[in-house]
N, C-alpha and C. Protein backbone atom coordinates (compact mmCIF):
# COMPACT_ATOMS: atom_id res chain seq x y z
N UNK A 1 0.82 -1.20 0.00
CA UNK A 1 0.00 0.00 0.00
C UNK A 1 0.86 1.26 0.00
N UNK A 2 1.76 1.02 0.77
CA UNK A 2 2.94 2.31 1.10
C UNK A 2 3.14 2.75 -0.65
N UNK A 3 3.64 1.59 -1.10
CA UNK A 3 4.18 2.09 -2.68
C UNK A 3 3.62 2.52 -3.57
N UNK A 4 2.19 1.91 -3.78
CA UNK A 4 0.87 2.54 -4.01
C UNK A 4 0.80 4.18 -3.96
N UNK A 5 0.66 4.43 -2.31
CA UNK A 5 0.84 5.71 -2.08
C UNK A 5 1.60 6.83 -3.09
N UNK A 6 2.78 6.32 -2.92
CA UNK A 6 4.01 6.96 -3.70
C UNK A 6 3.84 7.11 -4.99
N UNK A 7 3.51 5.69 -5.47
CA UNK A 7 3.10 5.61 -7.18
C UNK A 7 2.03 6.85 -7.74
N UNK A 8 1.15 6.49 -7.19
CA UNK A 8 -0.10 7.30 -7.51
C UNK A 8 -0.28 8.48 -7.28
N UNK A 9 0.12 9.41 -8.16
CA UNK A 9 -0.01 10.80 -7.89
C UNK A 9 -0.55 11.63 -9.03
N UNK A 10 -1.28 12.45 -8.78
CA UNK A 10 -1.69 13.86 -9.77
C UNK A 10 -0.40 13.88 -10.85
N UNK A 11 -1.30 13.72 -12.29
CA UNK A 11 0.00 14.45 -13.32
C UNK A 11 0.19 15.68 -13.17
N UNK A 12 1.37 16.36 -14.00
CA UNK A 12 1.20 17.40 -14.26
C UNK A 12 1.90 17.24 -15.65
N UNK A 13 0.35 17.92 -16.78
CA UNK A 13 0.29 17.72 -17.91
C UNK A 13 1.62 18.33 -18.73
N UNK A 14 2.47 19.04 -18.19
CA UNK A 14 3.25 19.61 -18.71
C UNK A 14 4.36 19.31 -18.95
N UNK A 15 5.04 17.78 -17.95
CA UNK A 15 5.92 17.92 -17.33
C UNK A 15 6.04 15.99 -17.50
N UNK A 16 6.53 15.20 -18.63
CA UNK A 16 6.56 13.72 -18.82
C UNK A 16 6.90 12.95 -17.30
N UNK A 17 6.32 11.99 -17.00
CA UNK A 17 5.46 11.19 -17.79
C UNK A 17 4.51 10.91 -17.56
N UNK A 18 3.61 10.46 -18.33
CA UNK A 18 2.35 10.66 -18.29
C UNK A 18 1.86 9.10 -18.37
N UNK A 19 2.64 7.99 -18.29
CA UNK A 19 2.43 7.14 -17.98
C UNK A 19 3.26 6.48 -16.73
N UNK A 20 3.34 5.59 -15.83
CA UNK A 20 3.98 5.35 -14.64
C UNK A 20 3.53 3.88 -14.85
N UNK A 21 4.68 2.88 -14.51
CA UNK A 21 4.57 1.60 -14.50
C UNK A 21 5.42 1.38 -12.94
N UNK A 22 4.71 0.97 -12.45
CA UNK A 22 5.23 -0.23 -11.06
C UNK A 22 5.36 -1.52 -11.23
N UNK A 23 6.64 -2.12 -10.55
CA UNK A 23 6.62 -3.62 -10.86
C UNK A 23 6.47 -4.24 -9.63
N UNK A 24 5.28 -4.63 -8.52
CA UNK A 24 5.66 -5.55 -7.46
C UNK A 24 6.09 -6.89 -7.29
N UNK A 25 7.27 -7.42 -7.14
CA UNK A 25 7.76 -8.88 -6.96
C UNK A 25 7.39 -9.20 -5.31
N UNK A 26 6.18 -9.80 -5.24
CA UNK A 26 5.36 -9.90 -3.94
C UNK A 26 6.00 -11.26 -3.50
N UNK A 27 6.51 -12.30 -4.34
CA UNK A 27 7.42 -13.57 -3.87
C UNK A 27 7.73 -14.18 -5.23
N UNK A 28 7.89 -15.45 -5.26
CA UNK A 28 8.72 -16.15 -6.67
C UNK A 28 7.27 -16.24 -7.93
N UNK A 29 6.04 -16.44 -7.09
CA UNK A 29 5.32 -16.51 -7.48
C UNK A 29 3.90 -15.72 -8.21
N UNK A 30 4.63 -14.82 -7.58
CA UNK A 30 3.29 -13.47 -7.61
C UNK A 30 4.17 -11.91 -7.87
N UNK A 31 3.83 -11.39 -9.23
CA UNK A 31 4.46 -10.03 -9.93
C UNK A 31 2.97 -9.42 -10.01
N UNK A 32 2.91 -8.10 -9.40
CA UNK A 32 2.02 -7.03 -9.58
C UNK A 32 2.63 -6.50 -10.55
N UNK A 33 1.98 -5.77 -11.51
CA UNK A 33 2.19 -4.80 -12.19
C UNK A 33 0.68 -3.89 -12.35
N UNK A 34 1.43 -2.27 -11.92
CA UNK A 34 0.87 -1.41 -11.73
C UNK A 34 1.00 -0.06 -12.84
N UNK A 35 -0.19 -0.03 -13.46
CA UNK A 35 0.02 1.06 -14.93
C UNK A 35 -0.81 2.22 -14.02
N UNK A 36 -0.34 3.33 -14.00
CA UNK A 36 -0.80 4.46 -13.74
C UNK A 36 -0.72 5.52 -15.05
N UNK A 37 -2.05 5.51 -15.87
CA UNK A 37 -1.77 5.96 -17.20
C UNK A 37 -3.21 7.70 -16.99
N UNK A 38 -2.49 8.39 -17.53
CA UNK A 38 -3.79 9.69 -17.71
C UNK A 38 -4.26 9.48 -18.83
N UNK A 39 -5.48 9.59 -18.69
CA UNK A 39 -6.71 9.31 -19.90
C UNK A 39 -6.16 10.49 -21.06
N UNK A 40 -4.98 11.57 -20.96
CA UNK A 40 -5.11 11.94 -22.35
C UNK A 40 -4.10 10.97 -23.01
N UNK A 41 -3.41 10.10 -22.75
CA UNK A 41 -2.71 8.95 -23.43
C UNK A 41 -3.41 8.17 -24.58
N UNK A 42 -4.10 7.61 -23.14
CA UNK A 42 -4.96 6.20 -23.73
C UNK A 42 -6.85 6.12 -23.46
N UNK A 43 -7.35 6.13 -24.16
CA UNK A 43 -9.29 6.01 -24.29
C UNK A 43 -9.15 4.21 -23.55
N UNK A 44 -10.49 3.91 -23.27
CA UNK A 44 -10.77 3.04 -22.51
C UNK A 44 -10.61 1.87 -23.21
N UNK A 45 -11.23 1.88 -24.54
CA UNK A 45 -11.12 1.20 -25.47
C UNK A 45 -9.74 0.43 -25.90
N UNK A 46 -8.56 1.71 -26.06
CA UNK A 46 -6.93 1.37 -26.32
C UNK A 46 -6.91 0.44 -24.64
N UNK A 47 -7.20 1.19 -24.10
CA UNK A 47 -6.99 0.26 -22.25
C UNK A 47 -7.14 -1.11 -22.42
N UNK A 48 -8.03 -1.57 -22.60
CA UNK A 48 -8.70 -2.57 -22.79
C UNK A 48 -7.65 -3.83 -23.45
N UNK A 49 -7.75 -3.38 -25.14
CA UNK A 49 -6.79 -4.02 -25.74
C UNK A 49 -5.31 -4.11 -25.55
N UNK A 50 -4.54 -3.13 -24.32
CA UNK A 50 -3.33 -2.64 -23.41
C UNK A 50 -3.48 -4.22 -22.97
N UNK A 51 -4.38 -4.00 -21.94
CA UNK A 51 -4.36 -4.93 -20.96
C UNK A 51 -4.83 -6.63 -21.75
N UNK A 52 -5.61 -6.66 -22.60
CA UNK A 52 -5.66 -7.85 -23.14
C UNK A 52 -4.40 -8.33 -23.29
N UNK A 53 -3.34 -7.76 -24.37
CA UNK A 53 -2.21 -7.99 -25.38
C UNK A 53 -1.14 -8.34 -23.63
N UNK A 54 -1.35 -7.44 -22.84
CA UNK A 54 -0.23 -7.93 -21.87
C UNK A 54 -0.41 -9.31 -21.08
N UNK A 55 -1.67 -9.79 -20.90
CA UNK A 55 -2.05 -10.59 -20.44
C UNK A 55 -1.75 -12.13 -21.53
N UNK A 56 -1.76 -11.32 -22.46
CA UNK A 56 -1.78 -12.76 -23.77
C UNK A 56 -0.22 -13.19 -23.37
N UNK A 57 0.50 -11.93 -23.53
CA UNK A 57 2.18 -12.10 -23.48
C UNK A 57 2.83 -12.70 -22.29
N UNK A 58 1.65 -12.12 -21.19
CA UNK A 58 2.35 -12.77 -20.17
C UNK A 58 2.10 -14.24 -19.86
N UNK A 59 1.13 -14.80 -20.30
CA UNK A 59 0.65 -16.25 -20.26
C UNK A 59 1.05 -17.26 -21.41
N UNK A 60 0.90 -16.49 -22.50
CA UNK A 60 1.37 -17.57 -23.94
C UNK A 60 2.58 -17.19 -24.18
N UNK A 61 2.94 -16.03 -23.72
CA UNK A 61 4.07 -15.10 -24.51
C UNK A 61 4.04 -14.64 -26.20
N UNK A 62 3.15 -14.76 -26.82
CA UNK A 62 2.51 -14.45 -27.93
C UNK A 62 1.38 -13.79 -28.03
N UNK A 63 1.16 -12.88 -29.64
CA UNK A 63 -0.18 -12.22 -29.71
C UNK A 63 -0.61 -12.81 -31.57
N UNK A 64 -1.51 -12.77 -31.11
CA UNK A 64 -2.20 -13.17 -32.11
C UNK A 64 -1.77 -12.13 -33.48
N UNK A 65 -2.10 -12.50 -35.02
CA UNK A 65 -1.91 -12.10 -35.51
C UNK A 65 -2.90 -11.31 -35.62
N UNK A 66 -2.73 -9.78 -36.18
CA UNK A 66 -3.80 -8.63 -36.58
C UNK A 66 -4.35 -8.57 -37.72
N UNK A 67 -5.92 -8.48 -37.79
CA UNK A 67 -6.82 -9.05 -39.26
C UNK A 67 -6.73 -7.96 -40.02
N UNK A 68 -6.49 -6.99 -39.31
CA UNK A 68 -6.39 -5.16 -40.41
C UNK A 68 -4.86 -4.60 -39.43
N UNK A 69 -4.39 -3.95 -40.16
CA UNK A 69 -3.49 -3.43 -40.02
C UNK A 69 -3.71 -1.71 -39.89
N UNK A 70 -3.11 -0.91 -39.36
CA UNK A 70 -3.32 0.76 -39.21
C UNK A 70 -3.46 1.13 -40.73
N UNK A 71 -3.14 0.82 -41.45
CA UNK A 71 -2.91 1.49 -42.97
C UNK A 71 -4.78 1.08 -43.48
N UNK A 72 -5.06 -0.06 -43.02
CA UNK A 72 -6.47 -0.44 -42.97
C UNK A 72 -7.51 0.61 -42.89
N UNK A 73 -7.13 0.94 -41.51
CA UNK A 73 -8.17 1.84 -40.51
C UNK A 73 -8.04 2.96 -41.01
N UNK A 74 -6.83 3.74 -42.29
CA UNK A 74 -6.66 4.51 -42.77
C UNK A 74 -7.53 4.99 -43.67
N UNK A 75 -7.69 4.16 -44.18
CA UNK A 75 -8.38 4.00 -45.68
C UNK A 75 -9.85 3.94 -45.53
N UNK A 76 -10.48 3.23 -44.31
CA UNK A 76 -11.82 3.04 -44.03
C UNK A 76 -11.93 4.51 -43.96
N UNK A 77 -11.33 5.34 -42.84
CA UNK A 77 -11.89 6.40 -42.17
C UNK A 77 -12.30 7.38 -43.30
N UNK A 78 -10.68 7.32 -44.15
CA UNK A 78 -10.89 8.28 -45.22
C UNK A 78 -11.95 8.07 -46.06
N UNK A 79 -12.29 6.96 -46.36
CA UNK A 79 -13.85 6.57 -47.34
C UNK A 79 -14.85 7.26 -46.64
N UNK A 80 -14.89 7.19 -45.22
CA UNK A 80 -16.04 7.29 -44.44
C UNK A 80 -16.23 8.80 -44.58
N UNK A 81 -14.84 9.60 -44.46
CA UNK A 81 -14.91 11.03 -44.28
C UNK A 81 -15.72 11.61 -45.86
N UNK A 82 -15.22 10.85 -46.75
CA UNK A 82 -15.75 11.23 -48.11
C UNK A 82 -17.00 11.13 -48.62
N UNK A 83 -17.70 10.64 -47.71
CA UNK A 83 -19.08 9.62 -47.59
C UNK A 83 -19.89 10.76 -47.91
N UNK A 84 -20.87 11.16 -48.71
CA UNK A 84 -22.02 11.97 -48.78
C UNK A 84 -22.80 11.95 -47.51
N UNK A 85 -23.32 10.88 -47.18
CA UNK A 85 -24.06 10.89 -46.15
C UNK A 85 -23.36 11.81 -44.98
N UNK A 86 -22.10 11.26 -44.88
CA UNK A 86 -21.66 12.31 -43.76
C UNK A 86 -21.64 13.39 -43.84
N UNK A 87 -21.46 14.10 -44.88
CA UNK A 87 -21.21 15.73 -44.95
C UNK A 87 -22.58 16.15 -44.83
N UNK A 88 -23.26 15.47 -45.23
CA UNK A 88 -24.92 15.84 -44.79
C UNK A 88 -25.09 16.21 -43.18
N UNK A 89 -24.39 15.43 -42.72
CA UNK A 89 -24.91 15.25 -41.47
C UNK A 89 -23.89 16.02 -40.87
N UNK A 90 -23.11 16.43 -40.97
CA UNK A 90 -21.91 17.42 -40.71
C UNK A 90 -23.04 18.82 -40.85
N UNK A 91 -22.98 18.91 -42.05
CA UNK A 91 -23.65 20.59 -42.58
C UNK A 91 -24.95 20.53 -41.64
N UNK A 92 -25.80 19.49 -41.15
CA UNK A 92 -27.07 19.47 -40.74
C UNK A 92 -26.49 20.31 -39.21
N UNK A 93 -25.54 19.88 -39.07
CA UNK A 93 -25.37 19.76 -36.85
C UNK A 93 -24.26 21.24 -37.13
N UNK A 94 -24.00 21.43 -37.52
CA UNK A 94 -23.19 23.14 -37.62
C UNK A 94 -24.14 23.80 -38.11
N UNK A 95 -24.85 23.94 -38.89
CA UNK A 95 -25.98 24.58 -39.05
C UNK A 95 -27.00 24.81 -37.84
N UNK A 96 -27.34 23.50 -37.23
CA UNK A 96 -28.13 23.59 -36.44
C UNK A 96 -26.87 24.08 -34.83
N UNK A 97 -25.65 24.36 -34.65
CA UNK A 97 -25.67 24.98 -33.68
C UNK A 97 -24.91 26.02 -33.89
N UNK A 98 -24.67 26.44 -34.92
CA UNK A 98 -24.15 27.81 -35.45
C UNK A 98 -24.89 29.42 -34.68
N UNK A 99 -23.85 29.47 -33.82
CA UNK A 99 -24.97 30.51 -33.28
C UNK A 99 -23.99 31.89 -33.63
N UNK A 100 -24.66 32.68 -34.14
CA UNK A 100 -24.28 34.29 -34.70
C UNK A 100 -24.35 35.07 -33.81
């Protein structure tokens, strides 16, 4: 708990790092590890898959292979951004809170 204490503290956004890792070696058998991360890093979502992928590594020591790749997610978004429908719906919600 003491280390806890210590670990866990207020960022200050200005000033790295903005993530904090603790390692507890509690006996031969038992490793805490402690991520103290500020949400402007990582969304809950990235968290999630953080903590999946470490858990895979630490048990299989492997991760599965990835079905899309970033260059993937590139290309979707940009289709999506180009999408008629969206700019509709873009022009609809600035319009509607466009205040003069």
């Amino acid at each position: 708990q003491e280390l806890l204490k210590k670990h866990i503290k207020p960022f200050n956004l200005s000033e790295p790092p903005l993530i904090r890792v603790l390692i507890i070696k509690e006996n031969d058998a038992t490793t805490k590890i402690i991520l103290d991360i500020h949400h402007i890093v990582i969304d809950a979502a990235s968290f999630e898959v953080l903590i999946a992928e470490f858990q895979s590594l630490y048990g299989k020591g492997e991760l599965k292979d990835l079905t899309i790749q970033y260059r993937d997610f590139v290309v979707w978004q940009e289709n999506k951004l180009r999408d008629k429908q969206l700019t509709t719906e873009r022009e609809f919600w600035l319009s509607e809170y466009n205040v003069v």
